[in-house]
Protein backbone atom coordinates (compact mmCIF):
# COMPACT_ATOMS: atom_id res chain seq x y z
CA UNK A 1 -86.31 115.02 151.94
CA UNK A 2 -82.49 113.68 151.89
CA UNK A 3 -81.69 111.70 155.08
CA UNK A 4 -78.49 112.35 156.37
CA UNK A 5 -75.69 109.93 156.26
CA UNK A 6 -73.10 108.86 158.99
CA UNK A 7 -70.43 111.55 157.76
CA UNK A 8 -72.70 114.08 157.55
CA UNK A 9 -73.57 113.55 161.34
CA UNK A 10 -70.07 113.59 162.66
CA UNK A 11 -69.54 117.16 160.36
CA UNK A 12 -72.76 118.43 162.14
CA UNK A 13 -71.45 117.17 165.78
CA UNK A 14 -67.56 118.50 164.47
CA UNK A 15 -69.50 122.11 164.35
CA UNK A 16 -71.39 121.88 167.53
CA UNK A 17 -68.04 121.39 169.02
CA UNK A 18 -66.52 124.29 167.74
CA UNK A 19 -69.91 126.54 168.83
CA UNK A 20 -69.74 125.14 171.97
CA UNK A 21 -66.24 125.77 173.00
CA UNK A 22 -66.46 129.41 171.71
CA UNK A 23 -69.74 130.33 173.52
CA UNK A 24 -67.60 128.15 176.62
CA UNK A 25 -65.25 130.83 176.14
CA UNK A 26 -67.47 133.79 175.23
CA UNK A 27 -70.48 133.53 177.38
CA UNK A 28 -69.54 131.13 180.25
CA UNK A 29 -65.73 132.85 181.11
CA UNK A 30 -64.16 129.55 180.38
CA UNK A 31 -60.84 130.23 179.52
CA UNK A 32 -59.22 129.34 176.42
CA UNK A 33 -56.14 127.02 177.13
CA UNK A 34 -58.44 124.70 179.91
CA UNK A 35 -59.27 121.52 179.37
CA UNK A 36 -62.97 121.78 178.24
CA UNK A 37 -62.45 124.15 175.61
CA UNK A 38 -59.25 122.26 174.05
CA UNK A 39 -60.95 119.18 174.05
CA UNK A 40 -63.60 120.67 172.12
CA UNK A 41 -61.52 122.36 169.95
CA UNK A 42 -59.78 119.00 168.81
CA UNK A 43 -62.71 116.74 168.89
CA UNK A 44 -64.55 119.87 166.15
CA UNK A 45 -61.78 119.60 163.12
CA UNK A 46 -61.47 115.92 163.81
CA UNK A 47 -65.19 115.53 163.33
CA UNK A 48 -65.32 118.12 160.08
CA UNK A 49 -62.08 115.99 158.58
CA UNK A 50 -63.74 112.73 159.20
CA UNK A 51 -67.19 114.43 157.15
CA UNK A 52 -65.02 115.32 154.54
CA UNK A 53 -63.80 112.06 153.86
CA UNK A 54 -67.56 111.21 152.48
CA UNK A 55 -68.03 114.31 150.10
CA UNK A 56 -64.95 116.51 150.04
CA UNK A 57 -64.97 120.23 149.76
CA UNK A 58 -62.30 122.15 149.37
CA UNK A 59 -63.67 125.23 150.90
CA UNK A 60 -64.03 123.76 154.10
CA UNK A 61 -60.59 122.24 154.23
């Protein structure tokens, strides 16, 4: 079994980010433009940028 390296942790948290703020906005009535749900939406990309940076994929860009 592969263990997973430091980029491929900060892709994984990059994507919990971007579940999280759209079940925030979804499920829990947060609304889209507060502070929460932006913050999550910058830390996800940020997060899935830095992961690319250790095995890039084009797709995902």
């Amino acid at each position: 079994m592969a263990s997973l390296g430091f980029t491929d942790v900060v892709g994984l948290v990059g994507v919990a980010a971007y579940v999280t703020a759209h079940f925030a906005v979804q499920v829990l009535h947060k609304p889209p433009a507060g502070a929460f749900v932006v913050r999550l939406n910058l830390v996800g990309p940020i997060c899935i940028l830095i992961s690319l940076m250790g095995a890039f994929n084009l797709a995902s860009f």
